[in-house]
C-alpha atoms as a PDB file:
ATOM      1  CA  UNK A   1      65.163 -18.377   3.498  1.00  0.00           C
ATOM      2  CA  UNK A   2      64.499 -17.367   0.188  1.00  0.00           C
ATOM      3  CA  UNK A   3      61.161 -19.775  -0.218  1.00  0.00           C
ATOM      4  CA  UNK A   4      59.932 -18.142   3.330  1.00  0.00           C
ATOM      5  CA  UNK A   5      60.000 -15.011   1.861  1.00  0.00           C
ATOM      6  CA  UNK A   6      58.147 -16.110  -1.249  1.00  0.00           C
ATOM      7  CA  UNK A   7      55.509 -17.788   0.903  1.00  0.00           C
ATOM      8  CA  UNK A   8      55.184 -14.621   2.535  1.00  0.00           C
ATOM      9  CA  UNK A   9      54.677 -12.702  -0.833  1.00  0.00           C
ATOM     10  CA  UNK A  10      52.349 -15.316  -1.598  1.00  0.00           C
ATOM     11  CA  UNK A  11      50.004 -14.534   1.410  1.00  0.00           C
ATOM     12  CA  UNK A  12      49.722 -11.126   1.282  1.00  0.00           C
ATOM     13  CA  UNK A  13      49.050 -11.070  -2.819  1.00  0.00           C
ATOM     14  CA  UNK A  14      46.742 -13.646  -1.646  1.00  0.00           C
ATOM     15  CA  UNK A  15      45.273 -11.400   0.528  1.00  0.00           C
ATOM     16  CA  UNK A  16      45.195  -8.025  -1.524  1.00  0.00           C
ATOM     17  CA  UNK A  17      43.530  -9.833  -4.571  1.00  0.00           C
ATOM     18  CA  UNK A  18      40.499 -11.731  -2.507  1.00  0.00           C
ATOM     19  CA  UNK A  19      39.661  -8.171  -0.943  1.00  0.00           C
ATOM     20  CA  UNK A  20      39.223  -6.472  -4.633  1.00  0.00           C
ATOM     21  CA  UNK A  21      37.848  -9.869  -5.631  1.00  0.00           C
ATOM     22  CA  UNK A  22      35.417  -9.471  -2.581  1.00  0.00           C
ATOM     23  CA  UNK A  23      34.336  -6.015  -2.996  1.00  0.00           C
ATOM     24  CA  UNK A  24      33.859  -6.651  -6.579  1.00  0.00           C
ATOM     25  CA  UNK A  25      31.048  -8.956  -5.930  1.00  0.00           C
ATOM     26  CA  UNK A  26      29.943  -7.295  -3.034  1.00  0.00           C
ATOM     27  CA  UNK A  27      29.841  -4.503  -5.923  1.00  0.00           C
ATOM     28  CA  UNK A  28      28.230  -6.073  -8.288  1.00  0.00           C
ATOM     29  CA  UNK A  29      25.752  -7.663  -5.790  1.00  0.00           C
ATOM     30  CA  UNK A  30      25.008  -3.705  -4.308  1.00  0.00           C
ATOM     31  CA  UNK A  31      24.359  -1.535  -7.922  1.00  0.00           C
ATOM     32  CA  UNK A  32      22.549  -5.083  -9.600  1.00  0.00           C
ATOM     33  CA  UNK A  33      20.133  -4.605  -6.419  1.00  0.00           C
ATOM     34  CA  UNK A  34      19.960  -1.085  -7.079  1.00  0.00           C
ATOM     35  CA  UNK A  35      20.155  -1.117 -10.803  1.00  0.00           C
ATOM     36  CA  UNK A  36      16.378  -3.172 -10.391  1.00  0.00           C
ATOM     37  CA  UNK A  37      14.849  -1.014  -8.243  1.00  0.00           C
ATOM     38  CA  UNK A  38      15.370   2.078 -10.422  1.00  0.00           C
ATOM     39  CA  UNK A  39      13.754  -0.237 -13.317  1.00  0.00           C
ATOM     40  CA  UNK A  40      10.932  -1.145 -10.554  1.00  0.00           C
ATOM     41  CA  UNK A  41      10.549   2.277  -9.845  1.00  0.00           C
ATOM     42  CA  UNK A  42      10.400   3.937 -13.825  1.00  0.00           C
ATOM     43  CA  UNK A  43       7.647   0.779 -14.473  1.00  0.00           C
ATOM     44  CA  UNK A  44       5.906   2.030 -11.654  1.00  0.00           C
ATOM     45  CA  UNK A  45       5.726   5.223 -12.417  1.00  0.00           C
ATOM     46  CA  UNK A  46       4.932   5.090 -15.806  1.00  0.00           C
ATOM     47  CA  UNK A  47       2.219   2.681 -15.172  1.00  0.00           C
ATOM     48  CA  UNK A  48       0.681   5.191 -12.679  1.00  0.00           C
ATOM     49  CA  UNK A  49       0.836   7.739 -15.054  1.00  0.00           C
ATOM     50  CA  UNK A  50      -0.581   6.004 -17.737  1.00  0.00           C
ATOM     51  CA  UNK A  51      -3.789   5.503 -15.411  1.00  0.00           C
ATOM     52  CA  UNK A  52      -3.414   9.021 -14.312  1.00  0.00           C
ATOM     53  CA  UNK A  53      -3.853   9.856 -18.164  1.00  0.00           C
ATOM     54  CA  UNK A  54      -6.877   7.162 -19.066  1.00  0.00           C
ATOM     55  CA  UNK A  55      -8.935   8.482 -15.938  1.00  0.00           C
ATOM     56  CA  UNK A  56      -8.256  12.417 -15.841  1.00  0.00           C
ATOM     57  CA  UNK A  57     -11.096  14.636 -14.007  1.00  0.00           C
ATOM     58  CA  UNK A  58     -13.887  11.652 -14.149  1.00  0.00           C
ATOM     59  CA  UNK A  59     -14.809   9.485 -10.814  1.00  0.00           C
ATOM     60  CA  UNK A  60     -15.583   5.894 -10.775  1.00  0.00           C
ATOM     61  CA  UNK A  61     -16.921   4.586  -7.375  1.00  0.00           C
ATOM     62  CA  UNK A  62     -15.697   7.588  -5.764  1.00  0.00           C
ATOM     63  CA  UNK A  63     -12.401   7.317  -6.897  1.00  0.00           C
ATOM     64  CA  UNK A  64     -10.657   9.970  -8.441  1.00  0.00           C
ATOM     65  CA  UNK A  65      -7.302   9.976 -10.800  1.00  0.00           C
ATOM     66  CA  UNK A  66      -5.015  10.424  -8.186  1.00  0.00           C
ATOM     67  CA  UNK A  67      -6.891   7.312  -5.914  1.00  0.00           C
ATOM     68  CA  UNK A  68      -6.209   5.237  -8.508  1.00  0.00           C
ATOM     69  CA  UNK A  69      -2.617   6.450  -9.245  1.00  0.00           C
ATOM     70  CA  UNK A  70      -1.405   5.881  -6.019  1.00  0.00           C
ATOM     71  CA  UNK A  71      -2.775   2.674  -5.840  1.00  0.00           C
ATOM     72  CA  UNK A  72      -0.817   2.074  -8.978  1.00  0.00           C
ATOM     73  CA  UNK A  73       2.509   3.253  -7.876  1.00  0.00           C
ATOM     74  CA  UNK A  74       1.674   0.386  -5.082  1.00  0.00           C
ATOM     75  CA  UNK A  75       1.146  -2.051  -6.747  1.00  0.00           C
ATOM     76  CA  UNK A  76       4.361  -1.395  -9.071  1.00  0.00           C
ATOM     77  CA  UNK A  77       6.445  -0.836  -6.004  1.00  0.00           C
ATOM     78  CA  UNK A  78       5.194  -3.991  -4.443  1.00  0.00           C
ATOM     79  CA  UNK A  79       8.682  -5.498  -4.015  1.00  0.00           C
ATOM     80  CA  UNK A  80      10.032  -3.069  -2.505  1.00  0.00           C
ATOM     81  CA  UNK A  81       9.479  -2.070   1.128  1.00  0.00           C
ATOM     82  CA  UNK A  82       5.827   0.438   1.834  1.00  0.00           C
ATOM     83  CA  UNK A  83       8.070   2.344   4.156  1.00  0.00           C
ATOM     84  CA  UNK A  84      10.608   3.142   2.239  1.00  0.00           C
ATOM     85  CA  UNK A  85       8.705   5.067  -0.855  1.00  0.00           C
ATOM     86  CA  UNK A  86       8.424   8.508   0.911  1.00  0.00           C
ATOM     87  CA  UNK A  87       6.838  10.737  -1.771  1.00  0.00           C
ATOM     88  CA  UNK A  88       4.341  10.254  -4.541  1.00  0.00           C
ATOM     89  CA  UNK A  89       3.720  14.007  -6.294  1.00  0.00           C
ATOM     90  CA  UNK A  90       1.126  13.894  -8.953  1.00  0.00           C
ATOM     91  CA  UNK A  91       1.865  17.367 -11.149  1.00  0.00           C
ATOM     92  CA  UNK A  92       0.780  19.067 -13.887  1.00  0.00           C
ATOM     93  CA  UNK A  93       3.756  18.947 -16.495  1.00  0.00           C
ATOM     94  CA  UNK A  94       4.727  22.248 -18.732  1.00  0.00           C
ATOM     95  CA  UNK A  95       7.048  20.703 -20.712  1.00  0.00           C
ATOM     96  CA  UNK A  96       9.933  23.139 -19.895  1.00  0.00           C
ATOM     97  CA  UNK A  97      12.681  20.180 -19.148  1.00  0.00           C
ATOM     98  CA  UNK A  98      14.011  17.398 -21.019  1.00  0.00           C
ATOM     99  CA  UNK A  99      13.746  14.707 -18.120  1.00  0.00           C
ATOM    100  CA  UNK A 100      10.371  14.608 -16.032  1.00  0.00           C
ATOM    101  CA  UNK A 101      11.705  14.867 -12.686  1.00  0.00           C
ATOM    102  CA  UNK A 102      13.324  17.807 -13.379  1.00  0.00           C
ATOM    103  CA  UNK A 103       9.386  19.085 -14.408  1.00  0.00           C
ATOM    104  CA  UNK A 104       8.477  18.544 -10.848  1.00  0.00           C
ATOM    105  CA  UNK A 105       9.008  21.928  -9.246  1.00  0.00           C
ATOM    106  CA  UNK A 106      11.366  21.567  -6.056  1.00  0.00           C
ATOM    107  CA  UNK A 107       8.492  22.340  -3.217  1.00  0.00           C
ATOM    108  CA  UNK A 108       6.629  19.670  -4.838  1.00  0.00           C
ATOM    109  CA  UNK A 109       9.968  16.966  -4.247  1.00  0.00           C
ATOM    110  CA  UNK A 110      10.066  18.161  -1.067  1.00  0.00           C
ATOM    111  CA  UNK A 111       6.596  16.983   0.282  1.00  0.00           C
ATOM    112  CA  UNK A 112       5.133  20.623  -0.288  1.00  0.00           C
ATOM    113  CA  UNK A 113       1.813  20.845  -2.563  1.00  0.00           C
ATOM    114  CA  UNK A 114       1.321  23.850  -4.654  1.00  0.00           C
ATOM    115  CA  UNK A 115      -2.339  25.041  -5.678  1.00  0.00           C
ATOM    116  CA  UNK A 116      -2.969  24.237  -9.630  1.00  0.00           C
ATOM    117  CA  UNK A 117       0.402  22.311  -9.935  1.00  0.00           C
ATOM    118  CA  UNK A 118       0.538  19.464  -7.709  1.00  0.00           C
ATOM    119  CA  UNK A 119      -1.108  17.112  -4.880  1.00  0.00           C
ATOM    120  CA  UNK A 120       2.344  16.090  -2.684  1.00  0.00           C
ATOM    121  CA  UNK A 121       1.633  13.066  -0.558  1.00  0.00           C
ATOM    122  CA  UNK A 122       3.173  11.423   1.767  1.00  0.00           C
ATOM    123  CA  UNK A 123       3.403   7.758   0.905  1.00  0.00           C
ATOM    124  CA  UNK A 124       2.383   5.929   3.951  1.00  0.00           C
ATOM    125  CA  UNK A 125      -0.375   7.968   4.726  1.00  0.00           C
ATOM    126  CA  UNK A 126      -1.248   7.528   0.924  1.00  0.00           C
ATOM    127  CA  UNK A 127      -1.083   4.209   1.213  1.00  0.00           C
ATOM    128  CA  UNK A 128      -2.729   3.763   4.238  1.00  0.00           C
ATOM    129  CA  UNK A 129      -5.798   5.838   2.587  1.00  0.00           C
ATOM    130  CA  UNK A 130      -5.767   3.176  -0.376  1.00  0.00           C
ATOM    131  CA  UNK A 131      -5.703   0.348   1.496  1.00  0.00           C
ATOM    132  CA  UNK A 132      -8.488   1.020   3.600  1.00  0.00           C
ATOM    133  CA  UNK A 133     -10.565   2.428   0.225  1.00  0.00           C
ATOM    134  CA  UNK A 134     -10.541   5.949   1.893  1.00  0.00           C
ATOM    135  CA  UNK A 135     -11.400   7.394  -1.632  1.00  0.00           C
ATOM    136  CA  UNK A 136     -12.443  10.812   0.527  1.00  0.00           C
ATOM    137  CA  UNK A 137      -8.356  10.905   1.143  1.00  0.00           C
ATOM    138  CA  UNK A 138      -8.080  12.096  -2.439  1.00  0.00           C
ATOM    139  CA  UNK A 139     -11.043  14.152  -3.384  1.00  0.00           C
ATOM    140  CA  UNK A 140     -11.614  17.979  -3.072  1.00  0.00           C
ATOM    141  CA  UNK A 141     -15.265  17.955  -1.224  1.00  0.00           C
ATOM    142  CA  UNK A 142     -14.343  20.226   1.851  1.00  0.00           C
ATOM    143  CA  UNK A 143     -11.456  22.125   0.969  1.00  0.00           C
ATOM    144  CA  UNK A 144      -8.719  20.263   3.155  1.00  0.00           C
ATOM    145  CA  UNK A 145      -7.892  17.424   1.845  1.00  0.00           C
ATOM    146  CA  UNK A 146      -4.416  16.422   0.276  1.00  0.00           C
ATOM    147  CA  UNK A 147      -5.598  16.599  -3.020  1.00  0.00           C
ATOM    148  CA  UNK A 148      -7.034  19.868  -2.588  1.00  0.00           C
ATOM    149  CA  UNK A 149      -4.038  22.188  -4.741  1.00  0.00           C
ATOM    150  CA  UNK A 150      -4.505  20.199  -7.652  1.00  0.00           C
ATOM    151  CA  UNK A 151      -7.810  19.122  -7.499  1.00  0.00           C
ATOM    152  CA  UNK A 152      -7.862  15.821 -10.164  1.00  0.00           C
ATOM    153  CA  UNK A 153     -11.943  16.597 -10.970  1.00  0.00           C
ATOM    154  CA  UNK A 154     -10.584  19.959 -12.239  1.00  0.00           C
ATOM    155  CA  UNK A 155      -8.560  18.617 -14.519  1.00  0.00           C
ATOM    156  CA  UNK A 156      -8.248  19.932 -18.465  1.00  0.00           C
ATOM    157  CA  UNK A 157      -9.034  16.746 -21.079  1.00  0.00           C
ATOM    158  CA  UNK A 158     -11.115  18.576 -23.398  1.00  0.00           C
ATOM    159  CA  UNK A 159     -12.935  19.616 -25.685  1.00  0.00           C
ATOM    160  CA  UNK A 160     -10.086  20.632 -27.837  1.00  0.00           C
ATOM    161  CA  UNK A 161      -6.809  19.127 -27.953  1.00  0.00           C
ATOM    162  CA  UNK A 162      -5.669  22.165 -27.029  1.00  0.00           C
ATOM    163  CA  UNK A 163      -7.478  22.144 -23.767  1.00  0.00           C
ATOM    164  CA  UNK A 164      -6.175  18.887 -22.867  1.00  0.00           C
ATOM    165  CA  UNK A 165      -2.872  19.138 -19.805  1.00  0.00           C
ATOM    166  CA  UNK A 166      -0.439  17.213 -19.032  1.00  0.00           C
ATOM    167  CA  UNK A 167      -0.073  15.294 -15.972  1.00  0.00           C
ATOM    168  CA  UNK A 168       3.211  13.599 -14.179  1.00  0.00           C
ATOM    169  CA  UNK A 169       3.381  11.474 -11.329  1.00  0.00           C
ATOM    170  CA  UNK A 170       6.730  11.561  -9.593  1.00  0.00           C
ATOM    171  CA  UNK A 171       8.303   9.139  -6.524  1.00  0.00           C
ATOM    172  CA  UNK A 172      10.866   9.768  -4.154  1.00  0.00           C
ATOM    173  CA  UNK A 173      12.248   6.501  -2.516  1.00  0.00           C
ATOM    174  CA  UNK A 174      14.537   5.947   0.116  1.00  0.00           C
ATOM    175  CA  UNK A 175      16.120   2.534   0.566  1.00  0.00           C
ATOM    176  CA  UNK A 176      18.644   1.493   2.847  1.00  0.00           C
ATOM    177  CA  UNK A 177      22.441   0.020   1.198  1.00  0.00           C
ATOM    178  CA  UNK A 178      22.228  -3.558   0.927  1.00  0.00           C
ATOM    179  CA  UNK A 179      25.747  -4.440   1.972  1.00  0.00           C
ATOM    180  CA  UNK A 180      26.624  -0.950   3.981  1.00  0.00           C
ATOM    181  CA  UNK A 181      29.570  -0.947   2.230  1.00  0.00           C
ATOM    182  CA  UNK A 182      29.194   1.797  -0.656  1.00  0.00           C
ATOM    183  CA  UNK A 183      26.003   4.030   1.123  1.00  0.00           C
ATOM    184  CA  UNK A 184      24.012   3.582   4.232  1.00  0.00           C
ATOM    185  CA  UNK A 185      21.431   4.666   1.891  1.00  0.00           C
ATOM    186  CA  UNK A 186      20.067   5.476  -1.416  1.00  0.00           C
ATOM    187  CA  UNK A 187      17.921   7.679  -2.921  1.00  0.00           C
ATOM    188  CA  UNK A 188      15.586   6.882  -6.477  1.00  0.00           C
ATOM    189  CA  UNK A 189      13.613   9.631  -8.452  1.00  0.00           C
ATOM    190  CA  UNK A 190      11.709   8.656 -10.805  1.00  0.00           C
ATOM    191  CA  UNK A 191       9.147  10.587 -13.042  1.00  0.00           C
ATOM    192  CA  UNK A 192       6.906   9.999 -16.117  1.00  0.00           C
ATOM    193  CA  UNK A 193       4.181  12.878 -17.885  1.00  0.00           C
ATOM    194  CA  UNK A 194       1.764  11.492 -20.233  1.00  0.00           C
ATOM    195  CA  UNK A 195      -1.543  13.683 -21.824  1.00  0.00           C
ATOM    196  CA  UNK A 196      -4.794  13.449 -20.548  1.00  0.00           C
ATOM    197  CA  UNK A 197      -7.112  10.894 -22.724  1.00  0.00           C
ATOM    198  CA  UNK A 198      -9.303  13.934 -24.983  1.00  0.00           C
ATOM    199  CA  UNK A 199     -13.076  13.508 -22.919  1.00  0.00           C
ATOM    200  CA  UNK A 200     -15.487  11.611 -25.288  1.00  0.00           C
ATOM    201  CA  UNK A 201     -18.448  11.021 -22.955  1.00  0.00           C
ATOM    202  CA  UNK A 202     -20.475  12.745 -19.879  1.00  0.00           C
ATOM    203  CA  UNK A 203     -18.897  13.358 -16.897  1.00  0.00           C
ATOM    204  CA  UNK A 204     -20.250  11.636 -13.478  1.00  0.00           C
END
């Protein structure tokens, strides 16, 4: 009787230790997965920026700063799913908060641009537009575009240092929980600010 009983014990310890032994991994396999995209995303990001920053108010082909930022944050974001990035918002940073996505005024998160502080787009449609080499998508020339509020051929790199801004490019992205277990979903922020490159030659 008494070696039934310890069988029984024996099964259900069994049982109780390969569930947390299970959802261990299952844990480890969910915030590793997520853990990499938030690296993905920050390299993105700051790689964007960093363009952002080298090209400023100058066109090349037709394509502005923020043409060649989103393509950027495309190409950085290339393993993860197109659909799943939701918001690219290329700002003009002040400064006035430690971490950059904090910088990025709340409207401007939310999809909403603001005139002289930031071009909100919607990803897909932004990525549709670089795709196809719409460079039209993200200039200023009739007043409606997307890029309109913060128009990136206004932009300040010069002459002084003091005359130079500050740029950010933020990213909203919205990706689905790997196992289901912890979320249904997840959502990354990510933001970087760099100076404009100081102007040393004619514009276009």
């Amino acid at each position: 009787m008494s070696a039934r009983r310890d069988d029984g014990a024996t099964v259900v310890e069994f049982g109780i230790v390969a569930l947390l032994v299970f959802t261990l991994l299952l844990a480890i396999f969910e915030f590793g997965l997520l853990f990499r995209d938030n690296l993905t995303a920050t390299d993105a990001v700051s790689d964007a920026t960093r363009v952002g920053a080298i090209v400023g108010p100058d066109i090349s082909g037709g394509a502005t700063a923020d043409f060649e930022i989103v393509r950027a944050v495309r190409e950085g974001l290339s393993g993860l799913n197109d659909n799943e990035v939701r918001t690219i918002v290329v700002f003009r940073s002040t400064g006035t908060a430690d971490d950059a996505v904090d910088q990025v005024p709340a409207a401007c998160r939310n999809g909403h641009s603001l005139v002289g502080i930031c071009n909100a787009y919607s990803a897909p449609e932004a990525f549709a537009a670089v795709v196809s080499g719409d460079r039209s998508y993200f200039r200023c020339e009739d007043g409606q575009t997307a890029a309109c509020p913060y128009d990136p051929e206004n932009r300040r790199d010069g002459p002084t240092s003091d005359d130079v801004e500050t740029i950010g490019v933020y990213v909203r992205i919205e990706t689905s929980g790997y196992t289901g277990l912890f979320a249904e979903s997840w959502s990354i922020q990510r933001a970087a600010t760099l100076r404009l490159e100081t102007a040393v030659a004619d514009r276009e």
